[in-house]
PDB file of N, CA and C in Angstrom:
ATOM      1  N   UNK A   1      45.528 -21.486 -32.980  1.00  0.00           N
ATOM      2  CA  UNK A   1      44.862 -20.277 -32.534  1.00  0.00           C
ATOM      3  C   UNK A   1      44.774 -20.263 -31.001  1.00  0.00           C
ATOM      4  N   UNK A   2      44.695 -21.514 -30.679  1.00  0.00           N
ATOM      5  CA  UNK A   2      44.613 -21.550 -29.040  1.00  0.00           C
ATOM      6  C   UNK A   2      45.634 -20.860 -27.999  1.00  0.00           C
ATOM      7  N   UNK A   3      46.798 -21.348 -28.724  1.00  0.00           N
ATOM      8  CA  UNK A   3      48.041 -21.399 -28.883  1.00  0.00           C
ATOM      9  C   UNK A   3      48.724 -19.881 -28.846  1.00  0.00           C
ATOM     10  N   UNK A   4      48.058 -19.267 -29.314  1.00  0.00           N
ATOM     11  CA  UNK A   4      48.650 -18.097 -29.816  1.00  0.00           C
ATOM     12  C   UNK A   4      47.846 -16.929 -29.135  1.00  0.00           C
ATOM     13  N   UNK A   5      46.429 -17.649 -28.665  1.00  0.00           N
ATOM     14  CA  UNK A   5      46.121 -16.767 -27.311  1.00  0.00           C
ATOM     15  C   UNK A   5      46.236 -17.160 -26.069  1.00  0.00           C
ATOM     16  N   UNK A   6      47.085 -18.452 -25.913  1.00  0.00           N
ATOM     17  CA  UNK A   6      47.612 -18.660 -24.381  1.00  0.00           C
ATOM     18  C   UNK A   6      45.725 -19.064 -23.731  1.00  0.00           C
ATOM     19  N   UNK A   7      45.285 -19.488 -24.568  1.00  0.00           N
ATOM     20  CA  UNK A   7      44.289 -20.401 -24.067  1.00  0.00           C
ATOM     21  C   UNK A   7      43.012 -19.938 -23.398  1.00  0.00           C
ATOM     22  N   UNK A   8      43.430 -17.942 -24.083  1.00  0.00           N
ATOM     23  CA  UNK A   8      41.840 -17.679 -23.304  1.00  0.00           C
ATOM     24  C   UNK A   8      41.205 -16.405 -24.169  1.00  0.00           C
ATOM     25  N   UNK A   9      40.511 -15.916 -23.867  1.00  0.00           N
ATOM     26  CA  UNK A   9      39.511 -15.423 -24.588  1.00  0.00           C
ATOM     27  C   UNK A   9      40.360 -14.338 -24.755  1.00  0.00           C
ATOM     28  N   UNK A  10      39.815 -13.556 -26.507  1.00  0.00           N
ATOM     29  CA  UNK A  10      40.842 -13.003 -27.479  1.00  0.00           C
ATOM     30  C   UNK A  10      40.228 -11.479 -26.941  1.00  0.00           C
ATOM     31  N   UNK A  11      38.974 -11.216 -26.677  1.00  0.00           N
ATOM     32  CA  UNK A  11      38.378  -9.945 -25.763  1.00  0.00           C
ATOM     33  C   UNK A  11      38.719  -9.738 -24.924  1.00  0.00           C
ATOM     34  N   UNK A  12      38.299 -10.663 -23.956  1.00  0.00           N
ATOM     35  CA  UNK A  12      37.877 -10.588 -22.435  1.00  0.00           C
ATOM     36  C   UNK A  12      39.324 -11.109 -21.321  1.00  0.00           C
ATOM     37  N   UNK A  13      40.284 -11.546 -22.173  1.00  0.00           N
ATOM     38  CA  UNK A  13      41.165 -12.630 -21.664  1.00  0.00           C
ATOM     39  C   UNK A  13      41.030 -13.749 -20.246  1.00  0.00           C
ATOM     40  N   UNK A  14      39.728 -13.937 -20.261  1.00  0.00           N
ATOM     41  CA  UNK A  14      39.390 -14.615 -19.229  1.00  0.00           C
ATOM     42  C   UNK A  14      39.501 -16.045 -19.472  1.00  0.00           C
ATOM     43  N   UNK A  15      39.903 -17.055 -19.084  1.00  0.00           N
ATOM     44  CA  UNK A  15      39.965 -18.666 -18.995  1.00  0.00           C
ATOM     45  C   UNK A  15      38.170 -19.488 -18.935  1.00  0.00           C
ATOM     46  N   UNK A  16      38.380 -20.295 -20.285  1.00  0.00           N
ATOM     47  CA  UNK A  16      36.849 -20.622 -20.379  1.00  0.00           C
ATOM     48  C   UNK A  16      36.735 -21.031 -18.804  1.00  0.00           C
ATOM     49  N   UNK A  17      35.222 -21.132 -18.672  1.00  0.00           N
ATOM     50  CA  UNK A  17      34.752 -22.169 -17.467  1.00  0.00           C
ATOM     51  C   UNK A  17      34.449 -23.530 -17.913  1.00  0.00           C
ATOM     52  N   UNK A  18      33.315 -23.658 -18.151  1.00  0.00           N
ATOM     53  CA  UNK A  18      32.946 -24.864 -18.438  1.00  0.00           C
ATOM     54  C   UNK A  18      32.807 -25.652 -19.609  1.00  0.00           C
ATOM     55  N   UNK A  19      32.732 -24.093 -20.439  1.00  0.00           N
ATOM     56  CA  UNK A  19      32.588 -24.716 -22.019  1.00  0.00           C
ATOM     57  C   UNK A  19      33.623 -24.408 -22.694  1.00  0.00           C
ATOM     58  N   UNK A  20      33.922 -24.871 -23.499  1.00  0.00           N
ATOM     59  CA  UNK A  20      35.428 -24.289 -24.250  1.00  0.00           C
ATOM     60  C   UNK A  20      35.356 -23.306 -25.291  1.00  0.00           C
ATOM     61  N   UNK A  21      36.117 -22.481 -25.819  1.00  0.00           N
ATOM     62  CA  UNK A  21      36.048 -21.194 -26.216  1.00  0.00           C
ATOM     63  C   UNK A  21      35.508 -21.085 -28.109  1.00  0.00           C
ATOM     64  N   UNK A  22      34.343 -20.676 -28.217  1.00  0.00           N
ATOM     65  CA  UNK A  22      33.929 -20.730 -29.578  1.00  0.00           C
ATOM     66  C   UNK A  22      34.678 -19.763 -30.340  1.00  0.00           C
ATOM     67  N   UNK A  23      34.531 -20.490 -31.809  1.00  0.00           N
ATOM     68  CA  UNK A  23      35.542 -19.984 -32.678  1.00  0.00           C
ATOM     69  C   UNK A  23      34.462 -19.188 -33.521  1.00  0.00           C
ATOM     70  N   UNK A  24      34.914 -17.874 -33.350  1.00  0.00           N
ATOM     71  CA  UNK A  24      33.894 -16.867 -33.628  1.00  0.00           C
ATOM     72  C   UNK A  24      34.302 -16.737 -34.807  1.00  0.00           C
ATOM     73  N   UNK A  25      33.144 -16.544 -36.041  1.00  0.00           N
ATOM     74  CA  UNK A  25      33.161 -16.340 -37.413  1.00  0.00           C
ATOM     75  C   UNK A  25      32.100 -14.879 -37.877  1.00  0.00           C
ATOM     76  N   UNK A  26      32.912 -14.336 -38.960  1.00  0.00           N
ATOM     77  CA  UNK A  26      32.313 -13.347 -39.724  1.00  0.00           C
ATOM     78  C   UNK A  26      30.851 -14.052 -39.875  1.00  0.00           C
ATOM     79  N   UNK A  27      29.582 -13.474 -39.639  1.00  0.00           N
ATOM     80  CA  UNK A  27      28.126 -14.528 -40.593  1.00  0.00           C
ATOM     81  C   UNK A  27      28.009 -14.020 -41.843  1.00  0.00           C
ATOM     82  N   UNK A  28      28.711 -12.698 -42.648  1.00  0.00           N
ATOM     83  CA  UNK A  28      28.881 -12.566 -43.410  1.00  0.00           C
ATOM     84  C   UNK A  28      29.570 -12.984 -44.956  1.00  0.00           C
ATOM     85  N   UNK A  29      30.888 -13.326 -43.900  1.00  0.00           N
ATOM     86  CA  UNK A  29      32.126 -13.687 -44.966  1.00  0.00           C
ATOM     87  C   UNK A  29      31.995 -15.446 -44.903  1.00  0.00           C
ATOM     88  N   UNK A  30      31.833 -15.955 -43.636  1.00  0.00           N
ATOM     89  CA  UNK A  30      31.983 -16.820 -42.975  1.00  0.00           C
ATOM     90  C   UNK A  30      33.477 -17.349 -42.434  1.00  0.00           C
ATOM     91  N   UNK A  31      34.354 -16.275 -42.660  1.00  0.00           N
ATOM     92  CA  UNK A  31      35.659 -16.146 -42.446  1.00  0.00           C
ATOM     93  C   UNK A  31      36.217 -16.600 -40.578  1.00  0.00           C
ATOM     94  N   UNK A  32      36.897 -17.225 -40.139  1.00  0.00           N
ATOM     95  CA  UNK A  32      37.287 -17.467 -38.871  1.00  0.00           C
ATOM     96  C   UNK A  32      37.650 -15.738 -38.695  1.00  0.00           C
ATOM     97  N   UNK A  33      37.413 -15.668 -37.304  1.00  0.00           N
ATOM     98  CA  UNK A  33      37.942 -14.632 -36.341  1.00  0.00           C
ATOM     99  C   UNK A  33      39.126 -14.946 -35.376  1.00  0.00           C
ATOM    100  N   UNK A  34      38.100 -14.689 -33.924  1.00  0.00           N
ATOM    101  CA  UNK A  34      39.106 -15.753 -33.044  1.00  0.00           C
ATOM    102  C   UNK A  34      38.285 -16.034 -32.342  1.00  0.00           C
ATOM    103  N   UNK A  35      39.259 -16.850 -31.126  1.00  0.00           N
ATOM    104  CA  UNK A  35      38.331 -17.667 -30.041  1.00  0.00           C
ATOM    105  C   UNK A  35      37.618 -16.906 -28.704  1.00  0.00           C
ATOM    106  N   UNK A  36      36.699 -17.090 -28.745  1.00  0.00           N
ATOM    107  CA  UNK A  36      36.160 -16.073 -27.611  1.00  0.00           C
ATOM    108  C   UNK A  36      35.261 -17.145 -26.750  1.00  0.00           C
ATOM    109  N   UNK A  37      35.241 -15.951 -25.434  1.00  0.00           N
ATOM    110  CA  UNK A  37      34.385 -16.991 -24.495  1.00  0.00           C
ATOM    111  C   UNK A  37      33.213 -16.716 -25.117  1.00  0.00           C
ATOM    112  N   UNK A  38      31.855 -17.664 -24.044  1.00  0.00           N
ATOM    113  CA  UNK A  38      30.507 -17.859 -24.350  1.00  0.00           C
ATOM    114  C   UNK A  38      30.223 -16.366 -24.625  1.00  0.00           C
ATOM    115  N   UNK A  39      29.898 -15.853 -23.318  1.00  0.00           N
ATOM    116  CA  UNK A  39      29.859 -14.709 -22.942  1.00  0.00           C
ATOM    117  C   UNK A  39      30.047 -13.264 -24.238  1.00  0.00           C
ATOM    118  N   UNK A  40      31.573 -13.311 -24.329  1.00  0.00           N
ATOM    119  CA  UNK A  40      31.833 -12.772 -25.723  1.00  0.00           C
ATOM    120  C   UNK A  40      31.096 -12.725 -27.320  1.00  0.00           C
ATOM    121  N   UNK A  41      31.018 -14.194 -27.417  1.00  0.00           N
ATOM    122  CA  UNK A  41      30.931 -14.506 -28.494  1.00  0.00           C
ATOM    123  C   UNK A  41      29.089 -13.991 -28.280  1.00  0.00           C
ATOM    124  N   UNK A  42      28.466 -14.287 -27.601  1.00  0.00           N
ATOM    125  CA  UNK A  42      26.808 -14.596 -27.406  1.00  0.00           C
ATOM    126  C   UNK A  42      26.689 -12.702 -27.403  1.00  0.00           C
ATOM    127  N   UNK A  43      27.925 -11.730 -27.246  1.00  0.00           N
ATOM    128  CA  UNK A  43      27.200 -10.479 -27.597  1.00  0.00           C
ATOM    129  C   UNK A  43      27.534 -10.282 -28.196  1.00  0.00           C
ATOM    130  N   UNK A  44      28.842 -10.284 -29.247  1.00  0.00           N
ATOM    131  CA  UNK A  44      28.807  -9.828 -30.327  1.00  0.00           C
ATOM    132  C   UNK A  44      27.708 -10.582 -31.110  1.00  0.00           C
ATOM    133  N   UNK A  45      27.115 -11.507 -31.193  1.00  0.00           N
ATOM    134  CA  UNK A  45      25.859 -12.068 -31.665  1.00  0.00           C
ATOM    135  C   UNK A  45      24.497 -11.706 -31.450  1.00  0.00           C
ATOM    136  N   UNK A  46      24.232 -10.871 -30.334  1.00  0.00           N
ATOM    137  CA  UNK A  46      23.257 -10.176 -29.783  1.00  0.00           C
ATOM    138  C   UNK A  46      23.195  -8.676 -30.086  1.00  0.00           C
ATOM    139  N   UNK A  47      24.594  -8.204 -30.237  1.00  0.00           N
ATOM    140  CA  UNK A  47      24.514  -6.698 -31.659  1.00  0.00           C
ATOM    141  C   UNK A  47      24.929  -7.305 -32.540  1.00  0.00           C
ATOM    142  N   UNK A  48      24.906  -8.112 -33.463  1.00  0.00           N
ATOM    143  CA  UNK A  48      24.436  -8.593 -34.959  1.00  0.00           C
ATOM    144  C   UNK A  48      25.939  -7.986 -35.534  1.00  0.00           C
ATOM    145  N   UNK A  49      27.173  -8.309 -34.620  1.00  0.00           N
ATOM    146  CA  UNK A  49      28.203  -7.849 -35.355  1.00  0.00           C
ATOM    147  C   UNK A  49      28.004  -6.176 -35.770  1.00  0.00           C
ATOM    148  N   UNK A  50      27.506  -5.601 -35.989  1.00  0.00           N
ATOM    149  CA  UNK A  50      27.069  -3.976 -35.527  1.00  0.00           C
ATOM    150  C   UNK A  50      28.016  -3.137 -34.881  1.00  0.00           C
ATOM    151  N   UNK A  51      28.826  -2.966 -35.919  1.00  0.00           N
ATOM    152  CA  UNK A  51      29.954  -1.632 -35.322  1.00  0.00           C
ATOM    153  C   UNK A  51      29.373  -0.562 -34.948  1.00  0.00           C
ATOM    154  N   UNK A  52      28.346  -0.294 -35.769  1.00  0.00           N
ATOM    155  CA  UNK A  52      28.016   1.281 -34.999  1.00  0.00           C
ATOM    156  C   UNK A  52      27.146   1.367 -34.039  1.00  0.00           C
ATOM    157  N   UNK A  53      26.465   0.257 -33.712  1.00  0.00           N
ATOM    158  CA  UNK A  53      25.602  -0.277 -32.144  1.00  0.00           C
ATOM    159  C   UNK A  53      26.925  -0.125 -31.544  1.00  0.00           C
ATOM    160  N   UNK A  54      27.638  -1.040 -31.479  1.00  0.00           N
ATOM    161  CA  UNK A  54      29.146  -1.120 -30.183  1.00  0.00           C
ATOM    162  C   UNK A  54      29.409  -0.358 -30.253  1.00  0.00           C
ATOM    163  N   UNK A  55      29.962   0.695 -31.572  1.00  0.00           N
ATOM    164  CA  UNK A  55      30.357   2.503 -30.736  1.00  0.00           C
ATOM    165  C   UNK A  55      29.299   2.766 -30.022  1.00  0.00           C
ATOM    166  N   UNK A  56      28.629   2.782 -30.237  1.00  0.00           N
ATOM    167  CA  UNK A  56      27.199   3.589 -29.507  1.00  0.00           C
ATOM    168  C   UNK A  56      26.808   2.563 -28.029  1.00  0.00           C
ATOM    169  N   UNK A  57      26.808   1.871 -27.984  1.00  0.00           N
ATOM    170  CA  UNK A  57      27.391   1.248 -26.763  1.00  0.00           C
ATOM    171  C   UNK A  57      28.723   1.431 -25.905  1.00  0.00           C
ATOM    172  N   UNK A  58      29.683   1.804 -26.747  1.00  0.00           N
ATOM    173  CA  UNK A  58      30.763   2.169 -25.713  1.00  0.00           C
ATOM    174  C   UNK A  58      30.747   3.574 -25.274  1.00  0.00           C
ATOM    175  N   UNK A  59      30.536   4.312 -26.235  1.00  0.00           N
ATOM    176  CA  UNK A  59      29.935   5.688 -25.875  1.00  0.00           C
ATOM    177  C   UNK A  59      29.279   6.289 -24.515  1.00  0.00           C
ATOM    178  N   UNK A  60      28.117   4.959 -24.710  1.00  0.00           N
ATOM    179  CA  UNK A  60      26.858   5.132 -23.505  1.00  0.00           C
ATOM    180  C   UNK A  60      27.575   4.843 -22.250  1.00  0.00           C
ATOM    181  N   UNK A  61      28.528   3.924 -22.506  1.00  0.00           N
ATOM    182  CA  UNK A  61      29.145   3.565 -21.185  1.00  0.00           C
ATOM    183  C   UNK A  61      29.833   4.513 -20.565  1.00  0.00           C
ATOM    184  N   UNK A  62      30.543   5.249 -21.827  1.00  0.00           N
ATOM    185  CA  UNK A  62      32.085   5.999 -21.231  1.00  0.00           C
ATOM    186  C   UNK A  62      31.026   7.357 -20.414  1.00  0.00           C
ATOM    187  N   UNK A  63      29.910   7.841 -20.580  1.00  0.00           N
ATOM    188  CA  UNK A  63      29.669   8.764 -20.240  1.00  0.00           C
ATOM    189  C   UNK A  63      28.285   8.610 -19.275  1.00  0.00           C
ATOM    190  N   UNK A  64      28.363   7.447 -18.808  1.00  0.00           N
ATOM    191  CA  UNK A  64      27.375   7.033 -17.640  1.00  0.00           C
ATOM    192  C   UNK A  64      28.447   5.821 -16.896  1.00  0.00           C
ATOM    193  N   UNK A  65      29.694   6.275 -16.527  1.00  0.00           N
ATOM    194  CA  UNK A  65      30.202   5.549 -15.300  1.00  0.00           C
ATOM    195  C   UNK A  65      29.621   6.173 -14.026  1.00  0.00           C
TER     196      UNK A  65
END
């Protein structure tokens, strides 16, 4: 998996820093995802995996640049 994202985050494509890239899982299924940085991983965990929070978050964004 590392491998196949060239060693950096599957979102953000940024190169870990200090910690190495957690292997983000469904908490539902408990199914692997992919590897994401801290950063990444700590918000999709902070909207509870919540698709319709993140539309509604990208939303808010696209129309308050």
């Amino acid at each position: 998996m590392l491998k196949e994202q060239n060693g950096v985050c599957f979102l953000c494509n940024s190169l870990p820093n200090k910690k190495l890239l957690a292997v983000d899982h469904c908490h539902k299924t408990n199914k692997v995802r992919k590897l994401l940085c801290s950063n990444c991983n700590t918000a999709l965990g902070l909207f509870k995996d919540d698709i319709n929070v993140l539309n509604k978050a990208i939303s808010y964004l696209k129309e308050n640049q």
